[in-house]
Protein backbone atom coordinates (compact mmCIF):
# COMPACT_ATOMS: atom_id res chain seq x y z
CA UNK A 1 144.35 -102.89 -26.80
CA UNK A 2 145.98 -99.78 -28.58
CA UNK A 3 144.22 -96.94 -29.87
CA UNK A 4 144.15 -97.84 -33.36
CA UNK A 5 142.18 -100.78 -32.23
CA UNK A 6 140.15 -98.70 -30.26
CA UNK A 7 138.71 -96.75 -32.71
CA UNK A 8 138.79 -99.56 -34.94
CA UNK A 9 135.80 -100.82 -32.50
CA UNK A 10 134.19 -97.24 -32.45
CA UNK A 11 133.98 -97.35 -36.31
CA UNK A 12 132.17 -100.42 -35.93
CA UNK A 13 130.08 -99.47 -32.96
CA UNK A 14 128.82 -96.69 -35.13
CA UNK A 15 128.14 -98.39 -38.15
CA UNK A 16 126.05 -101.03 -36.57
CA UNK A 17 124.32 -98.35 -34.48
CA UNK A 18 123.14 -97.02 -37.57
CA UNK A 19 122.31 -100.28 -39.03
CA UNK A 20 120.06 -100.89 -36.22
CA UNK A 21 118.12 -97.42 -36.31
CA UNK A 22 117.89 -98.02 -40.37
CA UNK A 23 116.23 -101.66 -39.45
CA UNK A 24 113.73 -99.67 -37.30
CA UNK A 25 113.32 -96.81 -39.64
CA UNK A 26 112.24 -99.84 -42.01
CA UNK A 27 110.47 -101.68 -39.65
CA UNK A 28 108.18 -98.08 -38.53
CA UNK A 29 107.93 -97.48 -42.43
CA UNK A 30 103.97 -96.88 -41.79
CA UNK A 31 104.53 -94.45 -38.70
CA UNK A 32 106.29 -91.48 -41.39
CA UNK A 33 107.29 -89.51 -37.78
CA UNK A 34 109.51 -92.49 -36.54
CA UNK A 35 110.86 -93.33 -39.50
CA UNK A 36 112.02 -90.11 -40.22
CA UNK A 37 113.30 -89.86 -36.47
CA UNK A 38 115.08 -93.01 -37.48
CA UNK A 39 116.68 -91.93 -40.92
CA UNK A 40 117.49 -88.71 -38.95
CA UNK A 41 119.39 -90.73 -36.22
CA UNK A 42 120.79 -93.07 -38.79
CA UNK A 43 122.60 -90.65 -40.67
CA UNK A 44 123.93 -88.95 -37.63
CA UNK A 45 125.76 -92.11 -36.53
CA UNK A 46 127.01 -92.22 -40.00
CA UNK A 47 128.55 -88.62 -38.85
CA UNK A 48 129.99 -90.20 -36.24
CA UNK A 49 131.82 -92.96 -37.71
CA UNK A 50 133.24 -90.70 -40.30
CA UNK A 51 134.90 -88.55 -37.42
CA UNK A 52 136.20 -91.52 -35.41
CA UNK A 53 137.69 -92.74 -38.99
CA UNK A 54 139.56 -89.20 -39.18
CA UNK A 55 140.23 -89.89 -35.42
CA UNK A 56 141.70 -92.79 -35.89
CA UNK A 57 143.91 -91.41 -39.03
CA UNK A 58 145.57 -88.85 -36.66
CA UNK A 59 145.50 -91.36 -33.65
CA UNK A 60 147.13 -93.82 -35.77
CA UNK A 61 149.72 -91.18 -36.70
CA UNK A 62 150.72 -89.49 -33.20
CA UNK A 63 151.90 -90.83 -29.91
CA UNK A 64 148.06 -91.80 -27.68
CA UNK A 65 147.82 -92.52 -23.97
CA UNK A 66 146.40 -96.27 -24.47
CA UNK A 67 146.91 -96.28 -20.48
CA UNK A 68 143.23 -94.23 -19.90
CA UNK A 69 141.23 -97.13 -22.31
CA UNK A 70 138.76 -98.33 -19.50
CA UNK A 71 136.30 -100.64 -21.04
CA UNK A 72 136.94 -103.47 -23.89
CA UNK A 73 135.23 -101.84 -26.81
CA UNK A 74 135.25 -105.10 -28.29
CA UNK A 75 132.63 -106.46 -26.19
CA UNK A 76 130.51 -103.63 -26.79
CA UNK A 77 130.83 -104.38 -30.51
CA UNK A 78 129.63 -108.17 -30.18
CA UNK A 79 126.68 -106.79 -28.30
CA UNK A 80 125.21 -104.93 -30.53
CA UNK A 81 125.83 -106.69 -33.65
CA UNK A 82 124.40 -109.55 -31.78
CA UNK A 83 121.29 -107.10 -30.96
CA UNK A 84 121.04 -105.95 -34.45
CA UNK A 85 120.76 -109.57 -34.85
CA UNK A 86 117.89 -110.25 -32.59
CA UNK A 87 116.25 -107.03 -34.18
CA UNK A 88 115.79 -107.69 -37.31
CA UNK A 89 114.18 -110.62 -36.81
CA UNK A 90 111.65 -109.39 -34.14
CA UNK A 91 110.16 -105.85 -34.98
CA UNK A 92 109.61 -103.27 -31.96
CA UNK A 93 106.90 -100.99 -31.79
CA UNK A 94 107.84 -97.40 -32.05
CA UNK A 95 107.71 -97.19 -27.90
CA UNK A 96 109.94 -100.57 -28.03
CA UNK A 97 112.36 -99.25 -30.05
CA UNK A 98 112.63 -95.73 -28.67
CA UNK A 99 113.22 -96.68 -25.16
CA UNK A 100 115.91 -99.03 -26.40
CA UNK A 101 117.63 -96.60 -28.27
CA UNK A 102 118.02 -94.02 -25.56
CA UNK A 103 119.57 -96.82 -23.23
CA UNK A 104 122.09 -97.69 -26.25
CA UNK A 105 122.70 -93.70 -26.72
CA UNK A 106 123.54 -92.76 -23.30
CA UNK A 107 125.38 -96.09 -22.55
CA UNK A 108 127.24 -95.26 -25.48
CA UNK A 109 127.80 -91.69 -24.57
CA UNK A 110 129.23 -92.80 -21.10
CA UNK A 111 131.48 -94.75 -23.16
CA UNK A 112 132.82 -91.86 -25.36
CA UNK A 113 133.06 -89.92 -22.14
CA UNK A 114 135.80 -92.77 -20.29
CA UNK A 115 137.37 -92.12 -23.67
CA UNK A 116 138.40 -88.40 -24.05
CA UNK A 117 141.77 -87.03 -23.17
CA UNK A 118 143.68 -90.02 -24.83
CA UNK A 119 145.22 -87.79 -27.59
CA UNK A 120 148.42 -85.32 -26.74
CA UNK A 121 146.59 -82.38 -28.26
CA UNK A 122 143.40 -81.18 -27.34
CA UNK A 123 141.87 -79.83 -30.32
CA UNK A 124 142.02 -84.14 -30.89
CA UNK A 125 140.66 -84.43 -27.65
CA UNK A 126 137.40 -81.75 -28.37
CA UNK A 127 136.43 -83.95 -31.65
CA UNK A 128 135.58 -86.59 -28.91
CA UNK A 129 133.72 -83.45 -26.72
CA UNK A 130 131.79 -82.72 -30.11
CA UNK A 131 130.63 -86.16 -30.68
CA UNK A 132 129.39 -86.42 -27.27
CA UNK A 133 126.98 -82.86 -27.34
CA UNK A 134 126.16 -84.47 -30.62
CA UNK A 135 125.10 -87.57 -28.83
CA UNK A 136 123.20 -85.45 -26.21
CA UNK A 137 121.34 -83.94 -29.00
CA UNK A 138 120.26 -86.93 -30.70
CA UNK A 139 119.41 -88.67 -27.24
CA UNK A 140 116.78 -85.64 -26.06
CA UNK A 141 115.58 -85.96 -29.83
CA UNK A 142 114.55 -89.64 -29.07
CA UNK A 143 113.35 -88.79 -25.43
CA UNK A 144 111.33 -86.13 -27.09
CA UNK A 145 109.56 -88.78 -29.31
CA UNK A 146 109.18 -91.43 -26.56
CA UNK A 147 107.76 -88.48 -24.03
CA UNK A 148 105.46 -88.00 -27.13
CA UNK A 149 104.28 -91.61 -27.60
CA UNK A 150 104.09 -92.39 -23.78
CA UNK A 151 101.56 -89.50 -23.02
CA UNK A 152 99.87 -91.43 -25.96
CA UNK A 153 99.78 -94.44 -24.25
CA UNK A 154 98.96 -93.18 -20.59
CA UNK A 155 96.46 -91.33 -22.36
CA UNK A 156 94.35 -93.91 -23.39
């Protein structure tokens, strides 16, 4: 696999991450907090796909080290389309749906991690850096939400 190709799977990761937090955002339409956590999230992974897209314009232009691509990004692809899939045909409660997306988000985050240093310059390399404190941000977000709803629950 090549870098184009790469990021070619990142763009897609990223759009169907976002597909999947609109589905819940739709799905949580009558819990306002979620789906606004949702929307929130949504448009962040929009964010993201925008900068691998400019990644992948300057990858796609410059010499990349394709030797330090560690996991097939294609597989990871399949998987979640095939989860968006599965989602939008069985709703999750707003606990469901939380947990699941912080296991996506820091799975995902590990992934962007194996990925940095693959460009010859490093201000190319830090857009990868960003993207991950980005990640981190939106992933204590969520943890703050399911922290919230789980004291709900134990509370009970």
């Amino acid at each position: 696999m090549n870098i184009c190709d790469l990021l070619d799977n990142c763009i897609q990761i990223e759009q169907t991450l976002g597909q999947i937090y609109r589905v819940f955002m739709e799905q949580q339409a009558s819990h306002p907090e979620y789906a606004r956590l949702w929307e929130k999230t949504a448009q962040e992974e929009q964010n993201h796909e925008q900068q691998f897209i400019m990644a992948k314009r300057l990858a796609c232009s410059v010499k990349t080290d394709a030797t330090k691509l560690s996991q097939p990004s294609i597989e990871l692809v399949k998987k979640l389309t095939a989860l968006k899939g599965r989602l939008a045909e069985i709703p999750l409660s707003p606990y469901e749906s939380l947990r699941l997306a912080i296991d996506l988000e820091e799975k995902l985050s590990a992934f962007h991690m194996d990925q940095m240093n693959i460009f010859p310059d490093e201000s190319t390399n830090r857009l990868f850096k960003s993207m991950m404190d980005n990640d981190e941000e939106h992933i204590e977000a969520l943890k703050t939400a399911f922290a919230r709803i789980s004291s709900h629950f134990t509370s009970k």
